[in-house]
Protein backbone atom coordinates (compact mmCIF):
# COMPACT_ATOMS: atom_id res chain seq x y z
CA UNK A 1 0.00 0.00 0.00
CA UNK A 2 2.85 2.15 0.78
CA UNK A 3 4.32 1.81 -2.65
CA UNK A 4 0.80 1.95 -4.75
CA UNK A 5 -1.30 4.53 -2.94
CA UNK A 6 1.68 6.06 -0.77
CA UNK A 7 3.02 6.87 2.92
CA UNK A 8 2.03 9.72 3.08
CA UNK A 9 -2.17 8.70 2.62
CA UNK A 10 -1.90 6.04 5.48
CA UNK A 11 -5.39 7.69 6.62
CA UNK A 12 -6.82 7.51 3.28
CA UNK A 13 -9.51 4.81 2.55
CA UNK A 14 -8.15 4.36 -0.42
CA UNK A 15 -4.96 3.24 1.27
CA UNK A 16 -6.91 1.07 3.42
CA UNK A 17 -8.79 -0.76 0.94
CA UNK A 18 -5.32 -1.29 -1.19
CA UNK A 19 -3.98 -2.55 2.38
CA UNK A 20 -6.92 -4.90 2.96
CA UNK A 21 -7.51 -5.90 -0.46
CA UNK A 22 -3.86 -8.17 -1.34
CA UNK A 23 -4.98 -11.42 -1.39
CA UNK A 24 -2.63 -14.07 0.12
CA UNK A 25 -2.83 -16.95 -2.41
CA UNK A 26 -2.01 -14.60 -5.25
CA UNK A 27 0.70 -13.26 -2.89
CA UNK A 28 2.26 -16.78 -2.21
CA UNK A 29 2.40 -17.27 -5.48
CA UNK A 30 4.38 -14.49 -6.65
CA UNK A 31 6.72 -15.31 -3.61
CA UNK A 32 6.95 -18.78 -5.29
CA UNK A 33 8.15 -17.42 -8.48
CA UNK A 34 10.44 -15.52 -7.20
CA UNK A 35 11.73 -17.80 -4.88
CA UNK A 36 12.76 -20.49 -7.28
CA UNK A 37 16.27 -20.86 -9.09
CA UNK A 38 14.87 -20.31 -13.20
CA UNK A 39 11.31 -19.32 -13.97
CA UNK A 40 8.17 -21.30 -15.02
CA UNK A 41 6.66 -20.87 -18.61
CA UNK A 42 3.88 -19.00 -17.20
CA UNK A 43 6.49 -15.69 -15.61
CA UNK A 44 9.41 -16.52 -18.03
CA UNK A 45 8.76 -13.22 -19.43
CA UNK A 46 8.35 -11.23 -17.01
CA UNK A 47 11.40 -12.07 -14.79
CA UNK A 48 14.86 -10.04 -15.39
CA UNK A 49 17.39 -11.66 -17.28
CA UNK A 50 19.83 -12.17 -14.04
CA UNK A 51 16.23 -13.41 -11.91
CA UNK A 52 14.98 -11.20 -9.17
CA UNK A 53 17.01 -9.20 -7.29
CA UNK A 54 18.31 -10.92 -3.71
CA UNK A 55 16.29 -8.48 -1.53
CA UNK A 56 12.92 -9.42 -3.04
CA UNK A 57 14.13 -13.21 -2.85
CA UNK A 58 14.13 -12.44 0.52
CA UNK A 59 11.19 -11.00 1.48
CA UNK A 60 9.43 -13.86 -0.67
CA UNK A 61 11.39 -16.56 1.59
CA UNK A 62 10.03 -15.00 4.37
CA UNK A 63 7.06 -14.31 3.73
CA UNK A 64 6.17 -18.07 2.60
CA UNK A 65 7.76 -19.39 6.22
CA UNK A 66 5.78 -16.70 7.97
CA UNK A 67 2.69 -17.98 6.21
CA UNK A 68 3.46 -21.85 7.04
CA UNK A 69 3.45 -20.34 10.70
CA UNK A 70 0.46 -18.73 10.37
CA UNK A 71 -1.60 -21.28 8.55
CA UNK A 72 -0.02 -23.90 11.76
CA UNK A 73 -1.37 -20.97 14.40
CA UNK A 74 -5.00 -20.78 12.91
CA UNK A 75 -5.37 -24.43 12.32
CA UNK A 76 -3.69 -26.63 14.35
CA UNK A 77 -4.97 -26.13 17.57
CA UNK A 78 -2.18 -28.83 19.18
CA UNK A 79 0.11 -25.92 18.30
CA UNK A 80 1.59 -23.55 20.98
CA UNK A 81 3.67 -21.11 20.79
CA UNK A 82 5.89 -18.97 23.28
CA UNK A 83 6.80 -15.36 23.82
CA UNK A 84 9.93 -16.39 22.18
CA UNK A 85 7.88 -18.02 19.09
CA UNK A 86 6.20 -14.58 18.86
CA UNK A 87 9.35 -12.25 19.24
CA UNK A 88 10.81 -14.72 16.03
CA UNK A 89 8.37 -14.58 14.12
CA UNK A 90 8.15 -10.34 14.37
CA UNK A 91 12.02 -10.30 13.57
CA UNK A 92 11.57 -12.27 10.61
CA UNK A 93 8.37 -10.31 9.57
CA UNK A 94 10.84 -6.99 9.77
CA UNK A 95 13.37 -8.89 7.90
CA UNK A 96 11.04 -9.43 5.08
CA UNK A 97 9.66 -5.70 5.38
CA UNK A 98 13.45 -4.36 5.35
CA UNK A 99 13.96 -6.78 2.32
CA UNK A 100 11.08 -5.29 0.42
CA UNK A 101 12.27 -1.48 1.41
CA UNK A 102 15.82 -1.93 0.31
CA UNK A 103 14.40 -3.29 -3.26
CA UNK A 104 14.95 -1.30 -6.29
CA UNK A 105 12.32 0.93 -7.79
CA UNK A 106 12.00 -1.23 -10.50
CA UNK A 107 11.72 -4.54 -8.63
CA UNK A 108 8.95 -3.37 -6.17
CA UNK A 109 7.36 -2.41 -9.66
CA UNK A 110 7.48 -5.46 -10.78
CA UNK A 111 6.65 -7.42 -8.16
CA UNK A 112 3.32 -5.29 -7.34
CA UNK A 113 2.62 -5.65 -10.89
CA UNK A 114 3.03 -9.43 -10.76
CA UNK A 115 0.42 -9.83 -7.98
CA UNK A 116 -1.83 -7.66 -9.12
CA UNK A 117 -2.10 -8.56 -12.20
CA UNK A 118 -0.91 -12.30 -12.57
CA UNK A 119 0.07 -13.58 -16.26
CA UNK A 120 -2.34 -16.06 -17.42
């Protein structure tokens, strides 16, 4: 939301409903794509020649294992986690967010563009 509607319009509903409205299946599988080693068919054109940069590897890493954790936290109900579990799983979401900032223009571009409109 920060990089489509802007920082500065946190109070904005249009912020808000960009915020709200990133749906997390498209947005694992963008962090798929760029996650692995050589492209499918489907993004082949769309990924730079060199693949995507290491900070938006990143984030995508850690965003999947933060969604594994997630997924185990809302339904398994054997799980249980500790203040520690908590504190980890905050550092890594940071890690992804700091991963995402320090991303070229260009490759926030295209990874917004990727999830928001996904190639068919």
């Amino acid at each position: 939301a920060d990089e489509f509607v802007g920082k500065g319009s946190r109070r904005d509903s249009r912020y808000v409903l960009v915020y709200r409205s990133i749906d997390h299946g498209a947005a694992k599988r963008v962090c798929d794509e760029v996650s692995r080693p050589s492209p499918t068919p489907k993004y082949k054109n769309f990924v730079p020649v060199n693949g995507f940069e290491t900070n938006l590897r990143r984030f995508s890493g850690i965003f999947l294992q933060l969604q594994y954790m997630r997924h185990g936290a809302d339904y398994d109900p054997s799980q249980q986690f500790t203040t520690v579990d908590a504190l980890f799983a905050m550092n890594l979401a940071r890690g992804a967010l700091e991963g995402f900032s320090s991303s070229s223009v260009e490759g926030k571009k295209l990874f917004l563009t990727l999830l928001l409109f996904p190639p068919r």
